[in-house]
N, C-alpha and C. Protein backbone atom coordinates (compact mmCIF):
# COMPACT_ATOMS: atom_id res chain seq x y z
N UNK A 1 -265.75 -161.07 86.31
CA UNK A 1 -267.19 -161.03 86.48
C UNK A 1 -267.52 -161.80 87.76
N UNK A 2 -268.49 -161.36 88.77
CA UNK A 2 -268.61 -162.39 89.58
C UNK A 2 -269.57 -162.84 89.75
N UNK A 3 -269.73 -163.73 90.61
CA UNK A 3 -270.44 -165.14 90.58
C UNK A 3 -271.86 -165.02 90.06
N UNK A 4 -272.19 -163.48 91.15
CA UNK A 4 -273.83 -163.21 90.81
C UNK A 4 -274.46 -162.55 89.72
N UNK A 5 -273.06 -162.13 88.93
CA UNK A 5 -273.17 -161.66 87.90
C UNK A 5 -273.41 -162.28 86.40
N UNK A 6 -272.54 -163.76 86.48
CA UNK A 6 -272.47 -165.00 85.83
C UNK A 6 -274.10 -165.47 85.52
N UNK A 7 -274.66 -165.62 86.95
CA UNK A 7 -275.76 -166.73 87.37
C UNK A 7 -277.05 -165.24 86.81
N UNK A 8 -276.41 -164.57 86.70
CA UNK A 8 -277.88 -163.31 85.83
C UNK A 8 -277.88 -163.51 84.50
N UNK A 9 -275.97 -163.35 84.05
CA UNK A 9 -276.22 -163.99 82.48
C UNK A 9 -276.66 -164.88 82.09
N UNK A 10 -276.35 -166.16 82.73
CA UNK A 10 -276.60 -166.94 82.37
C UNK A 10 -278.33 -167.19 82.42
N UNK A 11 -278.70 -166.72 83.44
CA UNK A 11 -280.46 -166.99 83.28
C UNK A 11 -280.98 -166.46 82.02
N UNK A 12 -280.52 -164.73 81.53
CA UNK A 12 -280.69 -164.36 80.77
C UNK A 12 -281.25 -164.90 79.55
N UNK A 13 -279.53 -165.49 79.00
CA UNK A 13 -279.19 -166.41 78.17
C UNK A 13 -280.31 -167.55 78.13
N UNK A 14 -280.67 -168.10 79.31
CA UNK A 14 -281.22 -169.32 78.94
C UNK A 14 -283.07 -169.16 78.70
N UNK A 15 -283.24 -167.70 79.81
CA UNK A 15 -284.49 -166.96 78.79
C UNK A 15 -284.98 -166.95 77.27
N UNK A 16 -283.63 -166.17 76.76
CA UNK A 16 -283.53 -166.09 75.37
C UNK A 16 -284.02 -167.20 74.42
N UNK A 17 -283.39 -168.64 74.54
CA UNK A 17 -282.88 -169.43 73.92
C UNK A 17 -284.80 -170.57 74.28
N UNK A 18 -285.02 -169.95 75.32
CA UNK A 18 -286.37 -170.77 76.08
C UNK A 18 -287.44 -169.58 74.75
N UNK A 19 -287.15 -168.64 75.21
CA UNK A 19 -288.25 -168.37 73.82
C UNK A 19 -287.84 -168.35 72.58
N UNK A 20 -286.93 -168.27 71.80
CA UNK A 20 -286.57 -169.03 70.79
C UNK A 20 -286.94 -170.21 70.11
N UNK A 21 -287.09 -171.16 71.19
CA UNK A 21 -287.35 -172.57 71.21
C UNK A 21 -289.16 -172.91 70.84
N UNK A 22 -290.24 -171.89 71.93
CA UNK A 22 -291.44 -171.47 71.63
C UNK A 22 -291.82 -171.06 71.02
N UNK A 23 -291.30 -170.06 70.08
CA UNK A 23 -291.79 -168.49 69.19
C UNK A 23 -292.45 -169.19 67.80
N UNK A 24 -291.87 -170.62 67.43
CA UNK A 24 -292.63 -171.30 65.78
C UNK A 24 -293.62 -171.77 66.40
N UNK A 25 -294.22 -172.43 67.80
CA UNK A 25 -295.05 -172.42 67.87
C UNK A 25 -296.04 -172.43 68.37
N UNK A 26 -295.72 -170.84 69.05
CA UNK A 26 -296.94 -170.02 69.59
C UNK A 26 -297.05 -168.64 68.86
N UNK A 27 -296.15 -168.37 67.47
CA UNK A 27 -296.66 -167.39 66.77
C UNK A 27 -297.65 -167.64 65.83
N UNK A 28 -298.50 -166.90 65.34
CA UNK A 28 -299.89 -166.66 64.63
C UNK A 28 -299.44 -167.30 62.84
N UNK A 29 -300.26 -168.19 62.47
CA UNK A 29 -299.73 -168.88 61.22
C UNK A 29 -300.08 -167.66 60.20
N UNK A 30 -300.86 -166.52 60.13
CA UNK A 30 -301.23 -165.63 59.36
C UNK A 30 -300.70 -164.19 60.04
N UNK A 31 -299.67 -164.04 60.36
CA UNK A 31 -299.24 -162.57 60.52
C UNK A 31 -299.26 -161.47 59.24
N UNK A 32 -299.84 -160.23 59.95
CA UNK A 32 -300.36 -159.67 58.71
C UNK A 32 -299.65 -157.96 58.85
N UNK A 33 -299.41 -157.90 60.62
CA UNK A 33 -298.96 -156.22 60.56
C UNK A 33 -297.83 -155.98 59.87
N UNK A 34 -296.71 -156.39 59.65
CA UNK A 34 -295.54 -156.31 58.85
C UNK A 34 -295.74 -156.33 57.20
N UNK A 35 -296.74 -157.31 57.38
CA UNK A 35 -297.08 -156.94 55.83
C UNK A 35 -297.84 -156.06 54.87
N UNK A 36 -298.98 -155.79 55.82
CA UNK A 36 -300.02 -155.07 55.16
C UNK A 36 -299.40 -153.76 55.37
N UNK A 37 -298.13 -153.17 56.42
CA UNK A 37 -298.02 -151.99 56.54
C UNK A 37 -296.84 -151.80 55.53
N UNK A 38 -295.86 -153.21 54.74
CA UNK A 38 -295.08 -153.13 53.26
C UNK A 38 -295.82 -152.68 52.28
N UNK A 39 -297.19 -152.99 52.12
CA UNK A 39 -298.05 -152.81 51.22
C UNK A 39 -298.49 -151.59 50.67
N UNK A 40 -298.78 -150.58 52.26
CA UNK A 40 -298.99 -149.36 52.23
C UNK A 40 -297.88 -148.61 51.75
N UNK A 41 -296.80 -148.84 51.97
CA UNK A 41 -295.57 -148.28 51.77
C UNK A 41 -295.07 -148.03 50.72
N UNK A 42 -294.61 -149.43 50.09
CA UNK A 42 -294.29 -150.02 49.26
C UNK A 42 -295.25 -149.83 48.22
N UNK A 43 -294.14 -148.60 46.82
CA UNK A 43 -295.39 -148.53 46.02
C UNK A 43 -295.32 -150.43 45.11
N UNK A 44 -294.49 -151.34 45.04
CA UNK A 44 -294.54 -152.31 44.62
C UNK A 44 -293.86 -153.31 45.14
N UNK A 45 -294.33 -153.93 46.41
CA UNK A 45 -293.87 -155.11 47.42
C UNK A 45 -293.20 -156.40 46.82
N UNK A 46 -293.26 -156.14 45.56
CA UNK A 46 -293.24 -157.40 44.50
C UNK A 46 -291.79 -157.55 43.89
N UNK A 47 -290.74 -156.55 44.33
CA UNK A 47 -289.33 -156.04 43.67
C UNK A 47 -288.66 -156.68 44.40
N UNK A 48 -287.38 -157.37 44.03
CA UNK A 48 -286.06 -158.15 44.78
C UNK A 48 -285.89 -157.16 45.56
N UNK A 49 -285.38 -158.09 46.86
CA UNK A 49 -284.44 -157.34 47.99
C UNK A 49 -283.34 -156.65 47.43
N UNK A 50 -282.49 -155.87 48.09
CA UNK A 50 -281.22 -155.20 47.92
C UNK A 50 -280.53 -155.83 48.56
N UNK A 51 -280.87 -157.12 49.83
CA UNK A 51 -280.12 -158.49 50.32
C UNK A 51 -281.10 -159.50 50.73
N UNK A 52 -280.84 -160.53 50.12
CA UNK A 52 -280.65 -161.82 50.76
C UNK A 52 -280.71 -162.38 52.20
N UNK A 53 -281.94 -162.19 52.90
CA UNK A 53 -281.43 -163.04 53.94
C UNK A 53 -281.43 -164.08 54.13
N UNK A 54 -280.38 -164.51 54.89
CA UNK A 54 -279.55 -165.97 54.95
C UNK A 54 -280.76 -167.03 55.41
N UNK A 55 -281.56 -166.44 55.98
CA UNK A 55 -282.46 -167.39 56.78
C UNK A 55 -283.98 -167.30 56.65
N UNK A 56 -284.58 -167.11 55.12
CA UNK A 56 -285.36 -165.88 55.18
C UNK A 56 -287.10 -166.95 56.15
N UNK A 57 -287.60 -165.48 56.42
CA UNK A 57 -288.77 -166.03 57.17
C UNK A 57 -288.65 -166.86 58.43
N UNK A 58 -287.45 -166.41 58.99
CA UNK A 58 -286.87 -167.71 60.27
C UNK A 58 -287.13 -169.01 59.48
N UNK A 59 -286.60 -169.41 58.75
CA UNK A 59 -287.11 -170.95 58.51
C UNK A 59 -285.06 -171.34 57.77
N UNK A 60 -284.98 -172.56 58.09
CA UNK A 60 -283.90 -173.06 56.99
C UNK A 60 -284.34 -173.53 55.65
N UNK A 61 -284.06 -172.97 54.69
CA UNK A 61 -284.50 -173.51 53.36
C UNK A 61 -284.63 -175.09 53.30
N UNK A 62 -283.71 -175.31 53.39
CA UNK A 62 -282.98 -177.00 53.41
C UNK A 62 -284.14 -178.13 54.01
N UNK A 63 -284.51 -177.26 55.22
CA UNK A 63 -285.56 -177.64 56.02
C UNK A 63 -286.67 -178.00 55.45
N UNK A 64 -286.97 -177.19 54.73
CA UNK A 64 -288.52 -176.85 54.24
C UNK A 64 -288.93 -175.77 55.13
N UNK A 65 -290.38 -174.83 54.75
CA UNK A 65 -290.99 -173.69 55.42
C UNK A 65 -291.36 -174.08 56.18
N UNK A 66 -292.14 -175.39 56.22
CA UNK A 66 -293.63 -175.80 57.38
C UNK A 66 -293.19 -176.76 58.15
N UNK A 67 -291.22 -176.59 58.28
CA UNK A 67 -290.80 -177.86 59.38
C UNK A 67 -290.90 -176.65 60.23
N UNK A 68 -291.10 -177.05 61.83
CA UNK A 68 -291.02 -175.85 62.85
C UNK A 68 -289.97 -176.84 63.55
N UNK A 69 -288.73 -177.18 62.93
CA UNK A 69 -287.36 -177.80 63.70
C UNK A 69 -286.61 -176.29 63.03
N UNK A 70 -287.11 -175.98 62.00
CA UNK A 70 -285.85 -175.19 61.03
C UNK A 70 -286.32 -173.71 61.73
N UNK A 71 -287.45 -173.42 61.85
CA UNK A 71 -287.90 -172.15 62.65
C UNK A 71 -287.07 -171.94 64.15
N UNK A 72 -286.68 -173.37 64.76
CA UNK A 72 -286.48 -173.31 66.28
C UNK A 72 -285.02 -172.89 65.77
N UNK A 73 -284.14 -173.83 65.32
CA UNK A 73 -283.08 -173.64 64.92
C UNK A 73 -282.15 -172.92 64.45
N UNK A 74 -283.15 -171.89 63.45
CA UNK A 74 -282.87 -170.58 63.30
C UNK A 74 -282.93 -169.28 63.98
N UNK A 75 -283.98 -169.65 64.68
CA UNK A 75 -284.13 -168.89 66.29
C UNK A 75 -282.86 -168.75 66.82
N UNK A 76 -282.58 -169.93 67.20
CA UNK A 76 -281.78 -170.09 68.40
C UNK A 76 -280.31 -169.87 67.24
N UNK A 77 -280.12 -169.85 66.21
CA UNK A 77 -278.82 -169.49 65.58
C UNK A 77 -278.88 -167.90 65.65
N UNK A 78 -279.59 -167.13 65.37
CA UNK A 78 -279.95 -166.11 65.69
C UNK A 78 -280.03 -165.29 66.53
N UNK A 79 -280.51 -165.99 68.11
CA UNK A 79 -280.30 -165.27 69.52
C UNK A 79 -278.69 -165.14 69.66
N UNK A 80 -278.15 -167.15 69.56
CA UNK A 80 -276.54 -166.99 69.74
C UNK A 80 -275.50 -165.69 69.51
N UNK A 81 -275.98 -165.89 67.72
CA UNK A 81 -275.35 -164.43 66.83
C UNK A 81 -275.42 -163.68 67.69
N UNK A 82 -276.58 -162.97 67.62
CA UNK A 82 -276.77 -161.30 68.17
C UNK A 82 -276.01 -161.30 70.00
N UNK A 83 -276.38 -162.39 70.51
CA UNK A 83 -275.41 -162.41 71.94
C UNK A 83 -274.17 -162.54 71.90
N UNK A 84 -273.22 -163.00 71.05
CA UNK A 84 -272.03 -162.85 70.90
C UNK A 84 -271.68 -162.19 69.99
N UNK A 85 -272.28 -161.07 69.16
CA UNK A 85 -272.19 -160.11 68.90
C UNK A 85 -272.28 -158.92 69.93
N UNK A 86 -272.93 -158.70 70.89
CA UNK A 86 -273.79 -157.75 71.86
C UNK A 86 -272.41 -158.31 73.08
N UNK A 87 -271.95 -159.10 73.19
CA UNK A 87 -270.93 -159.54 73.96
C UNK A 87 -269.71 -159.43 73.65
N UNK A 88 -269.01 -159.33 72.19
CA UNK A 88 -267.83 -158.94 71.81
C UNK A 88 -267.74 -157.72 71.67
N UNK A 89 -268.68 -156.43 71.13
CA UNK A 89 -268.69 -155.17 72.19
C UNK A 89 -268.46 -154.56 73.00
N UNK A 90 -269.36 -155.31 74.22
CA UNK A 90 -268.99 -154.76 75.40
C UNK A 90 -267.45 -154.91 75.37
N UNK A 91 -267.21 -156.27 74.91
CA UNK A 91 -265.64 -156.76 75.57
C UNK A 91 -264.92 -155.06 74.95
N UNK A 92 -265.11 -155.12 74.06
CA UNK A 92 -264.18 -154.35 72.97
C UNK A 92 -264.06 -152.88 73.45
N UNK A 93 -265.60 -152.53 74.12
CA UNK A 93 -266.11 -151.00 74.97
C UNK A 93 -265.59 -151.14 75.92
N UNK A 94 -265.14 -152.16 76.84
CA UNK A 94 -264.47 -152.05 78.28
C UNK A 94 -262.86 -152.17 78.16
N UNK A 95 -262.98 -152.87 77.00
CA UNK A 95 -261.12 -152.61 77.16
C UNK A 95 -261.08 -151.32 76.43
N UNK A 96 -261.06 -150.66 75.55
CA UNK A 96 -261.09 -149.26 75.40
C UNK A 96 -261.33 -147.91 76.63
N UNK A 97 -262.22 -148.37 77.59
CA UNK A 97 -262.57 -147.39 78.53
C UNK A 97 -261.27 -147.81 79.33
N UNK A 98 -260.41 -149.09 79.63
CA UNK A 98 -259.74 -149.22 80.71
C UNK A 98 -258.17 -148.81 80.34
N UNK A 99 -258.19 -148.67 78.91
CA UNK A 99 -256.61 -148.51 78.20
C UNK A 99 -256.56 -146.83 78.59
């Protein structure tokens, strides 16, 4: 990879992780489009998941809901994931194209 290629990821990366860090709190304490459009849907919004998420509501349980340390934290565990997920890929798509 070279140099100027590095210094793009890496800004990227540090984009990511910069709104991550913002998103608990400059998002809206009453978000409603995700829900009200379960509602419509959903003939009964009120039924267990079919999974578990690990982190539910961006928040760490452990944390509590209304710490916004556990919102940032989970953020940013979250961007990591999906980037080194989205990064072991490619790896995996370029050595395949080069074999």
């Amino acid at each position: 990879m070279s140099p100027k290629n590095k210094k793009f990821l890496m800004g990227g990366i540090a984009i990511a992780l910069v709104i991550a860090v913002l998103a608990p709190f400059m998002a809206s304490s009453n978000p409603d489009g995700l829900d009200s459009t379960m509602e419509k849907v959903m003939q009964n919004p009120e039924t267990e998941p079919a999974f578990e998420s690990p982190l539910p509501d961006y928040t760490i349980p452990a944390l509590g809901e209304e710490n916004p340390l556990g919102g940032v934290i989970a953020l940013i565990l979250g961007t990591l994931l999906i980037l080194g997920i989205a990064y072991g890929l490619g790896v995996g798509i370029k050595k395949e194209k080069v074999e």
